[in-house]
Protein backbone atom coordinates (compact mmCIF):
# COMPACT_ATOMS: atom_id res chain seq x y z
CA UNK A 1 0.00 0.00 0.00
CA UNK A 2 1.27 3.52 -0.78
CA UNK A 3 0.51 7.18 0.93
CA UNK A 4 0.99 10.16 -1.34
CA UNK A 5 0.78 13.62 0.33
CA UNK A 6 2.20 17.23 -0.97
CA UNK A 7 4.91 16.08 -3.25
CA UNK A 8 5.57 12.42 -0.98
CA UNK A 9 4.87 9.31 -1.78
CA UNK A 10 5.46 6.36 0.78
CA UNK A 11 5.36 3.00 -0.50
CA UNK A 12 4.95 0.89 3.03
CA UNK A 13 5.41 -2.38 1.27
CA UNK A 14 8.41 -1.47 -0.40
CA UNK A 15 9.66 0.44 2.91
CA UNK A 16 10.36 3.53 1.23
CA UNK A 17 9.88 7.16 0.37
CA UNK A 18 9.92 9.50 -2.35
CA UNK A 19 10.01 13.51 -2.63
CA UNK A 20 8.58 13.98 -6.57
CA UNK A 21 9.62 10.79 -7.86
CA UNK A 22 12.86 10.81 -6.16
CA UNK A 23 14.36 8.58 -3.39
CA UNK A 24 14.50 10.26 -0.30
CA UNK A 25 17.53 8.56 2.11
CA UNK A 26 15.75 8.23 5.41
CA UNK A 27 17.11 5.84 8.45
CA UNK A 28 14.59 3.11 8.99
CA UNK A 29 13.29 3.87 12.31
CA UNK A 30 12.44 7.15 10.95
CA UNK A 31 10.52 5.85 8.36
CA UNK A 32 8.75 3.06 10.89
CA UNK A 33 8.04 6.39 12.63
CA UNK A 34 6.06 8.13 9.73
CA UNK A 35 4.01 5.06 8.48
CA UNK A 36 2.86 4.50 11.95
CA UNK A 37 1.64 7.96 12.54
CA UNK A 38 0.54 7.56 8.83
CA UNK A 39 -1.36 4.34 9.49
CA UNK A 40 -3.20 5.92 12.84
CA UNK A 41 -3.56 9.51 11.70
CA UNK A 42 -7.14 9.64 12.83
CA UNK A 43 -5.82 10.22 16.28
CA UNK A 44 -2.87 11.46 18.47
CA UNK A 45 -0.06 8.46 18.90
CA UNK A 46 1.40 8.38 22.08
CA UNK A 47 5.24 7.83 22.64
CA UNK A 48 4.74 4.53 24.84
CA UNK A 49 2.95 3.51 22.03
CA UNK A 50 5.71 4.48 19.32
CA UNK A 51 8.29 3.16 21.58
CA UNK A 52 6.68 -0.33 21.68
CA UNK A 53 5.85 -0.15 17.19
CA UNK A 54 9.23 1.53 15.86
CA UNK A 55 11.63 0.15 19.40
CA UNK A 56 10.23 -2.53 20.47
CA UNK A 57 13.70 -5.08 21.18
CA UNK A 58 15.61 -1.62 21.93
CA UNK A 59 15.44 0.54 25.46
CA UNK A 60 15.19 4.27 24.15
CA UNK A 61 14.37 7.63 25.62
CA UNK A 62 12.14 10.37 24.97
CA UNK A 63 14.57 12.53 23.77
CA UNK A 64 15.89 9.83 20.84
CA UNK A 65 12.15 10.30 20.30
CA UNK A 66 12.15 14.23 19.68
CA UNK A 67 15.58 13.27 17.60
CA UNK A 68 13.44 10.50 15.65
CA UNK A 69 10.32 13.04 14.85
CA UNK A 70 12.64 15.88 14.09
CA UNK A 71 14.07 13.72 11.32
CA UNK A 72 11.22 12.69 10.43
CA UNK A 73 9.38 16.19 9.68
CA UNK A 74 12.94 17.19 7.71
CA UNK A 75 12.65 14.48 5.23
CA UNK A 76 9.00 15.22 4.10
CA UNK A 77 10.19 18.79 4.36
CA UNK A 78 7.47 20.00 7.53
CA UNK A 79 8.72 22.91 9.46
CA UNK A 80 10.11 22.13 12.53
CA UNK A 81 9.42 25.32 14.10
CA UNK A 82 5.53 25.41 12.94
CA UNK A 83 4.80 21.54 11.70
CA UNK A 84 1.74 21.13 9.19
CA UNK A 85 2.12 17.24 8.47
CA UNK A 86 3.78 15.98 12.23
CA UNK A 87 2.22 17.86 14.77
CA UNK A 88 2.70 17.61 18.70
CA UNK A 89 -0.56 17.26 20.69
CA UNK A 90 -0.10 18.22 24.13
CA UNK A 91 -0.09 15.55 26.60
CA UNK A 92 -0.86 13.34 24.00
CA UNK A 93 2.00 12.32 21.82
CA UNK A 94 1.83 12.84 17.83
CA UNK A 95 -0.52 12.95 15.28
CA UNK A 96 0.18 12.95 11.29
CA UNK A 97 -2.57 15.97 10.22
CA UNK A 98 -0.89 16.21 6.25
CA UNK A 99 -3.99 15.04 4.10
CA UNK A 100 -2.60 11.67 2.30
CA UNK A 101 -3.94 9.93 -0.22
CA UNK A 102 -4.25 5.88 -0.18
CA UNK A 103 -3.12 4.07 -2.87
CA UNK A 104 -4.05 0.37 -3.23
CA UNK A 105 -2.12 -1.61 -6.37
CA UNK A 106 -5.07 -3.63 -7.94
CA UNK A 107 -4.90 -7.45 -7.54
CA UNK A 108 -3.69 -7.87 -11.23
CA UNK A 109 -0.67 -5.99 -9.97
CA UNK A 110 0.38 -7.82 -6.64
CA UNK A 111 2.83 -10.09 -6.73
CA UNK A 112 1.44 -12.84 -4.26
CA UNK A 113 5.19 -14.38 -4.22
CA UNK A 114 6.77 -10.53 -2.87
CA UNK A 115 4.83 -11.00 0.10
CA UNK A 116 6.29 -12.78 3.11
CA UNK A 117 6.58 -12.78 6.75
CA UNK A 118 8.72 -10.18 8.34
CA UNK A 119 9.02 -7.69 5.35
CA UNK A 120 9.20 -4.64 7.62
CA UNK A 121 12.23 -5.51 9.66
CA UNK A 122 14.08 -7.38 7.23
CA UNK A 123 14.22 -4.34 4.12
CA UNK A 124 14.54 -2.25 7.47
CA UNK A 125 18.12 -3.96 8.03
CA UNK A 126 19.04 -4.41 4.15
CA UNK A 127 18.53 -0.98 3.37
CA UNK A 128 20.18 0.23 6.28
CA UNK A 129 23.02 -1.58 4.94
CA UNK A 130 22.98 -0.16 1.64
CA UNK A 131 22.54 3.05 2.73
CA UNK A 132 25.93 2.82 4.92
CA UNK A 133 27.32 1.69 1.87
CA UNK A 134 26.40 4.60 -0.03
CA UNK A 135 27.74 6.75 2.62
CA UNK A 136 31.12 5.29 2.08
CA UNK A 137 31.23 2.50 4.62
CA UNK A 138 31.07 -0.83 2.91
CA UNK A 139 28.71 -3.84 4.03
CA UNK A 140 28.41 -7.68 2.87
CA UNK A 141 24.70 -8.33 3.79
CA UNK A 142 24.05 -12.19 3.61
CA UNK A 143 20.30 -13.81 2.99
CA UNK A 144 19.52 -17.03 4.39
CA UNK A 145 16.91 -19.06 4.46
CA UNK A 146 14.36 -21.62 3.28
CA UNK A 147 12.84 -21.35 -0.17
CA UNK A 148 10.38 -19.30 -0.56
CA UNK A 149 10.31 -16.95 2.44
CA UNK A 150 11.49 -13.69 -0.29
CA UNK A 151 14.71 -13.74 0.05
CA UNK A 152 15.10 -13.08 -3.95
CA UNK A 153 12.17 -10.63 -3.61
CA UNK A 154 14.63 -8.98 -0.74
CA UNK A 155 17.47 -8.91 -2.70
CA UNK A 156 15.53 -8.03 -6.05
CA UNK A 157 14.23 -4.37 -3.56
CA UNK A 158 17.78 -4.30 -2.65
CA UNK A 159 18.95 -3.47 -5.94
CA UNK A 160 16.08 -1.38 -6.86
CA UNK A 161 16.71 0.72 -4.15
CA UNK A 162 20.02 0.88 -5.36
CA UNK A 163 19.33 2.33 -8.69
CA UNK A 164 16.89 4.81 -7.35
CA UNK A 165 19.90 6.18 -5.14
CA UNK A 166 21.81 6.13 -8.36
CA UNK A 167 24.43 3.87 -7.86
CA UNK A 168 25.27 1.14 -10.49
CA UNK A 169 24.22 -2.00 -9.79
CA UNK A 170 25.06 -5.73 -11.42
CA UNK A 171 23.76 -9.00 -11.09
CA UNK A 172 24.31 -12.85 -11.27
CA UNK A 173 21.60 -15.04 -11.45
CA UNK A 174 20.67 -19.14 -11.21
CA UNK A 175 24.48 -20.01 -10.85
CA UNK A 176 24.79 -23.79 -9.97
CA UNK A 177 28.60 -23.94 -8.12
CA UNK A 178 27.93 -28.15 -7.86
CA UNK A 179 28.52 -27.74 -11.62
CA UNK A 180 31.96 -27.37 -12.70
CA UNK A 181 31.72 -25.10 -15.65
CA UNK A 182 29.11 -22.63 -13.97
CA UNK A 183 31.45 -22.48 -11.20
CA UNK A 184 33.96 -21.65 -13.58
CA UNK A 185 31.25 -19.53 -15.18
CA UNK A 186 30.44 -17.70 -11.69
CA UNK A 187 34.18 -17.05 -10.71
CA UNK A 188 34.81 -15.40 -14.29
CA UNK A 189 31.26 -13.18 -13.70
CA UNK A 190 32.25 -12.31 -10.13
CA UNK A 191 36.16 -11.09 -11.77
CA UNK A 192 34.39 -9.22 -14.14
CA UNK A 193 31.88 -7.43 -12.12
CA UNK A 194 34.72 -6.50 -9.40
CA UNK A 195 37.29 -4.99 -12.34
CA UNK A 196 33.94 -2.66 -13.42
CA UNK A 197 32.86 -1.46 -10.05
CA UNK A 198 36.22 -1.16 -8.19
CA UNK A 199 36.46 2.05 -8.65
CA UNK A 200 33.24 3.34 -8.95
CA UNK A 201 31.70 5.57 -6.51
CA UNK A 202 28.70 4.59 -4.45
CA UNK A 203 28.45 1.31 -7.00
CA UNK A 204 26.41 -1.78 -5.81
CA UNK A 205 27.72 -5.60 -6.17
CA UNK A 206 25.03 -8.01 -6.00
CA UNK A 207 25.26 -12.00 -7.09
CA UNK A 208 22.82 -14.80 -6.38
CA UNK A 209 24.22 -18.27 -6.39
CA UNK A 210 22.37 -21.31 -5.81
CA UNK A 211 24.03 -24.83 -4.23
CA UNK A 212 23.16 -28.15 -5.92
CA UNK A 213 21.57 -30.41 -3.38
CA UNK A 214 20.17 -27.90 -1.59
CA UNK A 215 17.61 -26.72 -2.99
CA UNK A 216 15.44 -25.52 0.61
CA UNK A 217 18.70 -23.71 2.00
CA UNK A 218 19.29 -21.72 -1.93
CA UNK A 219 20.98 -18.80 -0.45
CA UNK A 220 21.33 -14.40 -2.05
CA UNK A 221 24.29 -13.20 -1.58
CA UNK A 222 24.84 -9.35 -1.66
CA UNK A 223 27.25 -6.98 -0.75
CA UNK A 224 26.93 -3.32 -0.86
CA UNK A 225 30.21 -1.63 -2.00
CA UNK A 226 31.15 1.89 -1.96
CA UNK A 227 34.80 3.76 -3.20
């Protein structure tokens, strides 16, 4: 489901957010922030009630909550000093007052295979990666798990995200390394892809390779590279 208001668009499913067609970089607890207020804007949220949504493994204070909504009102550009969209209610906590828009994709459009349990927090973690990456701090993010829990749909929003941030991306796909010549076949891809993005700034490595054999434990590799 997405939520367009004054030139934003936030795409919950996808787990991000866009200023006039263009990525916005946002931390993810920021974001967790606005789609909560966004998802209970007919009322005022209070901050035990944020604290247990957007920090609920992690022990945090009021003022990392101030922190949290001030970041929140500069990336969908409300003034801090007189908010229109994030507004405090006395007493009460928060309340998202910006009029949005709901956007539902029609069922022709969903992809039944994209969904999967625990979307949120994992693309929360994989794009906090990547965006550390594109800050200049390199990351190898590794996806495990059992077929068909998303984990190509994961790395698939990975690289999307990538692109949207501008960075080049690359990708290897359905390499078999119990097979001698596509292992051969994967090593030569993986030289390859390395001697193009060495040296290019804010650039995105991603491969995929599959293990004969095991079939339930197929596994995404990515890694997030920046110069």
């Amino acid at each position: 489901m997405r939520f367009a208001f004054g030139h934003h668009e936030l795409d919950a499913e996808r787990f991000e957010l866009r200023r006039e067609g263009e990525f916005v970089a946002i931390q993810p607890k920021v974001l967790e922030l606005i789609i909560h207020l966004i998802r209970n804007r007919d009322r005022a949220v209070g901050s035990e009630e944020l604290f247990r949504a957007v920090w609920a493994e992690t022990v945090v204070t009021k003022s990392s909550l101030a922190r949290a909504v001030s970041l929140a009102r500069r990336a969908i550009g409300d003034d801090g000093r007189s908010p229109a969209a994030i507004v405090t209610v006395p007493s009460r906590g928060y309340r998202f007052e910006a009029e949005v828009d709901v956007i539902s994709d029609s069922p022709a459009d969903d992809d039944p295979s994209s969904r999967y349990v625990g979307r949120t927090h994992i693309l929360a973690r994989a794009h906090a990666a990547l965006d550390a990456a594109l800050a200049g701090h390199g990351r190898i993010l590794l996806l495990v798990g059992e077929a068909g829990i998303g984990k190509t749909r994961t790395a698939e929003l990975l690289c999307e995200r990538g692109r949207a941030a501008r960075a080049e991306v690359a990708a290897i796909w359905g390499l078999n390394l119990g097979n001698a010549k596509t292992a051969v076949q994967a090593k030569n891809a993986a030289q390859t892809i390395s001697a193009r993005f060495a040296h290019a700034p804010g650039s995105l490595r991603r491969r995929r390779v599959s293990r004969s054999g095991c079939p339930s434990r197929a596994r995404a590799f990515a890694t997030a590279q920046s110069a």
